[in-house]
C-alpha atoms as a PDB file:
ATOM      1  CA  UNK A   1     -12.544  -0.734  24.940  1.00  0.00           C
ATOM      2  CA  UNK A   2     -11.889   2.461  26.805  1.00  0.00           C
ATOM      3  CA  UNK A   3     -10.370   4.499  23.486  1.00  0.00           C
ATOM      4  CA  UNK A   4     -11.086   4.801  20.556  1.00  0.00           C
ATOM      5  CA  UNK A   5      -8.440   4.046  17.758  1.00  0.00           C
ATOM      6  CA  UNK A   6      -8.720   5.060  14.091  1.00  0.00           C
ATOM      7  CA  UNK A   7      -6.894   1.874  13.010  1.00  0.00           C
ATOM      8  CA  UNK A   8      -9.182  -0.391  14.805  1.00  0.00           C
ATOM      9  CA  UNK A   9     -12.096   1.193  12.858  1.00  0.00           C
ATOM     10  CA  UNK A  10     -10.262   0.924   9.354  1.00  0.00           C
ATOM     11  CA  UNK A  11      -9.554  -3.040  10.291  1.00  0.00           C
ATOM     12  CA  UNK A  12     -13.440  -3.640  10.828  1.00  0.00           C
ATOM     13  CA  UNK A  13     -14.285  -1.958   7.772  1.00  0.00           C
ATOM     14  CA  UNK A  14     -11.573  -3.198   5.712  1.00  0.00           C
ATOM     15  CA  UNK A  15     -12.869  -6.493   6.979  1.00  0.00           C
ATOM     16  CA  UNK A  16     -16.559  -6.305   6.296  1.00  0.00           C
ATOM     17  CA  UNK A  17     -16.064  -4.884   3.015  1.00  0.00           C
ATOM     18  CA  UNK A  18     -12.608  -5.601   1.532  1.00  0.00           C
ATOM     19  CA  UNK A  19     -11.655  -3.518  -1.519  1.00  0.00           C
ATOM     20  CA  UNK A  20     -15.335  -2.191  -1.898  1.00  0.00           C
ATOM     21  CA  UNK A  21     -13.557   0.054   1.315  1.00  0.00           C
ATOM     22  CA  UNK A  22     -11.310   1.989  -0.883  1.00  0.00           C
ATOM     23  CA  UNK A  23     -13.267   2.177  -4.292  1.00  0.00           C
ATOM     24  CA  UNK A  24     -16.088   4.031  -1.738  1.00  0.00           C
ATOM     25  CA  UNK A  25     -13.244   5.982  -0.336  1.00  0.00           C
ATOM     26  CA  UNK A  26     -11.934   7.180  -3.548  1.00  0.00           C
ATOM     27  CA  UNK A  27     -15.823   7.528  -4.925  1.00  0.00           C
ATOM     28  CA  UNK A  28     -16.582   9.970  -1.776  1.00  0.00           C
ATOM     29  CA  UNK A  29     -13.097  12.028  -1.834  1.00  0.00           C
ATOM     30  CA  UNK A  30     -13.513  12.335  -5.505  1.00  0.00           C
ATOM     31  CA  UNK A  31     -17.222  13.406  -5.487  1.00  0.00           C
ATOM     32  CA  UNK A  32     -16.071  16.005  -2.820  1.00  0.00           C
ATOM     33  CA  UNK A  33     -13.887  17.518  -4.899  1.00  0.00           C
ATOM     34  CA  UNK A  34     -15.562  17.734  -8.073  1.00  0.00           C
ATOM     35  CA  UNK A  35     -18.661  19.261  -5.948  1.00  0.00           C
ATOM     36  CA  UNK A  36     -16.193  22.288  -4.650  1.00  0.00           C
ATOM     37  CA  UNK A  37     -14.776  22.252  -8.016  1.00  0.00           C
ATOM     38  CA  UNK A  38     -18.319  23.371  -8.941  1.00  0.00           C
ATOM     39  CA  UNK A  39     -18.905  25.547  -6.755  1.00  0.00           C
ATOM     40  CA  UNK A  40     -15.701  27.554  -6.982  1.00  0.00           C
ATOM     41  CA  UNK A  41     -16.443  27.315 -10.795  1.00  0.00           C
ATOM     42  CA  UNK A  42     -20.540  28.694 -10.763  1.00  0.00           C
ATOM     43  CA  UNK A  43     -20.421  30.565  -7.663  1.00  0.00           C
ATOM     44  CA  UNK A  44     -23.494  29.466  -7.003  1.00  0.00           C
ATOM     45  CA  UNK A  45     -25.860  26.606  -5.709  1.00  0.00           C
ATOM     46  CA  UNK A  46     -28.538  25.792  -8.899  1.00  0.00           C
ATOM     47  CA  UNK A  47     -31.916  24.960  -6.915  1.00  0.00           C
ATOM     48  CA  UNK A  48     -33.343  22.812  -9.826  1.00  0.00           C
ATOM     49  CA  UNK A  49     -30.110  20.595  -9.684  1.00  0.00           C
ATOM     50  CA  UNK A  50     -29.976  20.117  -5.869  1.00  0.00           C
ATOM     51  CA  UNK A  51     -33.737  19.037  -6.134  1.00  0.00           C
ATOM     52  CA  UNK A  52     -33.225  17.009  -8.547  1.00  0.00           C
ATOM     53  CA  UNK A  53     -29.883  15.219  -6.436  1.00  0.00           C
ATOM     54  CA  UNK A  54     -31.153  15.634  -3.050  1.00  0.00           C
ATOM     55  CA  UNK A  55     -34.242  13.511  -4.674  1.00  0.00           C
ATOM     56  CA  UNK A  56     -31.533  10.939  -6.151  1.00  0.00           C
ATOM     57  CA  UNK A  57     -29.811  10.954  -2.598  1.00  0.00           C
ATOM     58  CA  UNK A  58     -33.114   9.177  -1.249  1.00  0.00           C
ATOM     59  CA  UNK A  59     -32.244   6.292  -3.378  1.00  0.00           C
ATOM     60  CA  UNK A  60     -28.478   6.507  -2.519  1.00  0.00           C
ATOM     61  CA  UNK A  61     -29.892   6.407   1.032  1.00  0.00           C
ATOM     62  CA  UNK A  62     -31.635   3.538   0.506  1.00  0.00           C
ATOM     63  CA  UNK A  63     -28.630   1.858  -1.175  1.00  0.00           C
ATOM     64  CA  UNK A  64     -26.810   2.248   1.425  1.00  0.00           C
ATOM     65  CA  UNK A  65     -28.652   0.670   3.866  1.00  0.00           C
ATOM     66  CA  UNK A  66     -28.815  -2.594   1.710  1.00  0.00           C
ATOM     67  CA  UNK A  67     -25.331  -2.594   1.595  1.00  0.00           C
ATOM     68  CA  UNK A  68     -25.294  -2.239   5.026  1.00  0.00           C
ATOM     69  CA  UNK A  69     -27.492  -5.115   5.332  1.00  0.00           C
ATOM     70  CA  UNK A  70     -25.128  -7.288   2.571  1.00  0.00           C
ATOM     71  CA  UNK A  71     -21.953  -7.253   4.795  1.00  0.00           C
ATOM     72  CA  UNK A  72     -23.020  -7.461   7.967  1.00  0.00           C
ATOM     73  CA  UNK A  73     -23.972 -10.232   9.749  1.00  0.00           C
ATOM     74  CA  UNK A  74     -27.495  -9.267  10.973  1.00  0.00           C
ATOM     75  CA  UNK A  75     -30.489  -7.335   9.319  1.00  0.00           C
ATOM     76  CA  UNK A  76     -32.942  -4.982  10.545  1.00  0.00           C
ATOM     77  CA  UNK A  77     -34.605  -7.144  12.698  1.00  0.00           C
ATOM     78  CA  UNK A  78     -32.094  -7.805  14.793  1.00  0.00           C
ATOM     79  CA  UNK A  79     -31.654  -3.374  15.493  1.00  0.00           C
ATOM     80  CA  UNK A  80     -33.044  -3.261  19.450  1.00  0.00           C
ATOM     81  CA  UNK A  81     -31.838  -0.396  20.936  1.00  0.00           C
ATOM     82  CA  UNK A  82     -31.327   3.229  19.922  1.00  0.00           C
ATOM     83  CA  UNK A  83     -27.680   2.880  19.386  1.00  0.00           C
ATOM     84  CA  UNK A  84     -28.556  -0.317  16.464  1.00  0.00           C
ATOM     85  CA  UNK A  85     -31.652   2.418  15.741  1.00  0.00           C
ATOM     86  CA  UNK A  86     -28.749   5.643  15.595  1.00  0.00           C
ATOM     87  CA  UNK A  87     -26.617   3.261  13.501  1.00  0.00           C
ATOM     88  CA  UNK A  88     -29.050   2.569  11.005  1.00  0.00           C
ATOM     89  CA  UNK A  89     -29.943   6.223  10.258  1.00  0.00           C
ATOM     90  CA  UNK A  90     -26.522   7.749  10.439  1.00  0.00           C
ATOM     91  CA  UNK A  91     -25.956   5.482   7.271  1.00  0.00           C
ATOM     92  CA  UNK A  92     -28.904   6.168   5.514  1.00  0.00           C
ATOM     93  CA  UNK A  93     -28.036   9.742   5.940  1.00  0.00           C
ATOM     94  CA  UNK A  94     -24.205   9.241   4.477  1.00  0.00           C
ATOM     95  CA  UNK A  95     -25.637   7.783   1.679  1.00  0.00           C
ATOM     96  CA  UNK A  96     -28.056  10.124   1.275  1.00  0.00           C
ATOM     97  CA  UNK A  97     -25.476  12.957   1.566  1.00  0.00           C
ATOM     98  CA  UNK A  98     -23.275  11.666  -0.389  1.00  0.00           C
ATOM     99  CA  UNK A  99     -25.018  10.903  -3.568  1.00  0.00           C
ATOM    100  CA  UNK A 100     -26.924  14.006  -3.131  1.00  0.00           C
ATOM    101  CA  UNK A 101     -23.352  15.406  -3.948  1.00  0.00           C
ATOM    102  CA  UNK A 102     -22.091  13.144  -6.290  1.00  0.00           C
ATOM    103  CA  UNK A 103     -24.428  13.675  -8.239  1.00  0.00           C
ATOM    104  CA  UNK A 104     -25.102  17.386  -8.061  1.00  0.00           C
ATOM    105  CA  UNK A 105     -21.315  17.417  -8.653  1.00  0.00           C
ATOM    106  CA  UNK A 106     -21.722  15.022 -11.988  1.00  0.00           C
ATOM    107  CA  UNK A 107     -24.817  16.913 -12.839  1.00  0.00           C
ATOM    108  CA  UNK A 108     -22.556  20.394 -12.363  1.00  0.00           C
ATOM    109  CA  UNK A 109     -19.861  19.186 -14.754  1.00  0.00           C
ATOM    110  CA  UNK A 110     -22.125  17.726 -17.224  1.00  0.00           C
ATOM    111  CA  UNK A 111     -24.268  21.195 -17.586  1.00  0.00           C
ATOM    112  CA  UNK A 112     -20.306  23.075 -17.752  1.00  0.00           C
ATOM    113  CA  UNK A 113     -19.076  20.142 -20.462  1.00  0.00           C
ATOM    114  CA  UNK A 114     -22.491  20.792 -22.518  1.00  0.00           C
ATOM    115  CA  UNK A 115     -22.832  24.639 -21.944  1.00  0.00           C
ATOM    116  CA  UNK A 116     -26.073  24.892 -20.807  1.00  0.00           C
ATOM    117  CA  UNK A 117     -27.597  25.142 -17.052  1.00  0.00           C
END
């Protein structure tokens, strides 16, 4: 494979995952716009609430990985080199980064729907 081709990687993960692919698509593009939504809203990044989701992320993280692990067919014993190694953390870090914002996003709305901060 001497190119890389966007469709190929859409087949493989359309494959491993089926329609789980496009509810975590629409989950992610969603959460990214209700997080700008809050932003352009407040004006503002509230520390307490980013704590509080970057420390819910770790979890997401974690999640992640286990889905990882679900629909593929090896596990984390089979990782031996960096690029298995690199693999493994780059999606422990989307998950991580993306219900960090999810859920400062969810956490944003809910404080605007209530009133309070």
């Amino acid at each position: 494979m001497k190119e890389l081709d966007a469709m190929v990687f859409l087949a493989v993960f359309q494959e491993m995952l089926g329609p789980l692919l496009w509810v975590l698509v629409l989950l992610a593009v969603g959460g990214i716009v209700a997080f700008l939504a809050v932003l352009a809203k407040e004006r503002k990044i509230v520390s307490r609430r980013l704590v509080r989701s970057e420390l819910l992320g770790l979890v997401g993280g974690a999640l992640a990985l286990v889905l990882m692990a679900r629909v593929s067919s090896s596990g984390f014993t089979d990782a031996g080199g960096p690029a298995d190694w690199f693999l493994i953390a780059l999606v422990f870090g989307l998950g991580l980064a993306g219900t960090t914002v999810l859920v400062y996003a969810l956490a944003g709305w809910k404080d605007a729907l209530s009133g309070s901060r």
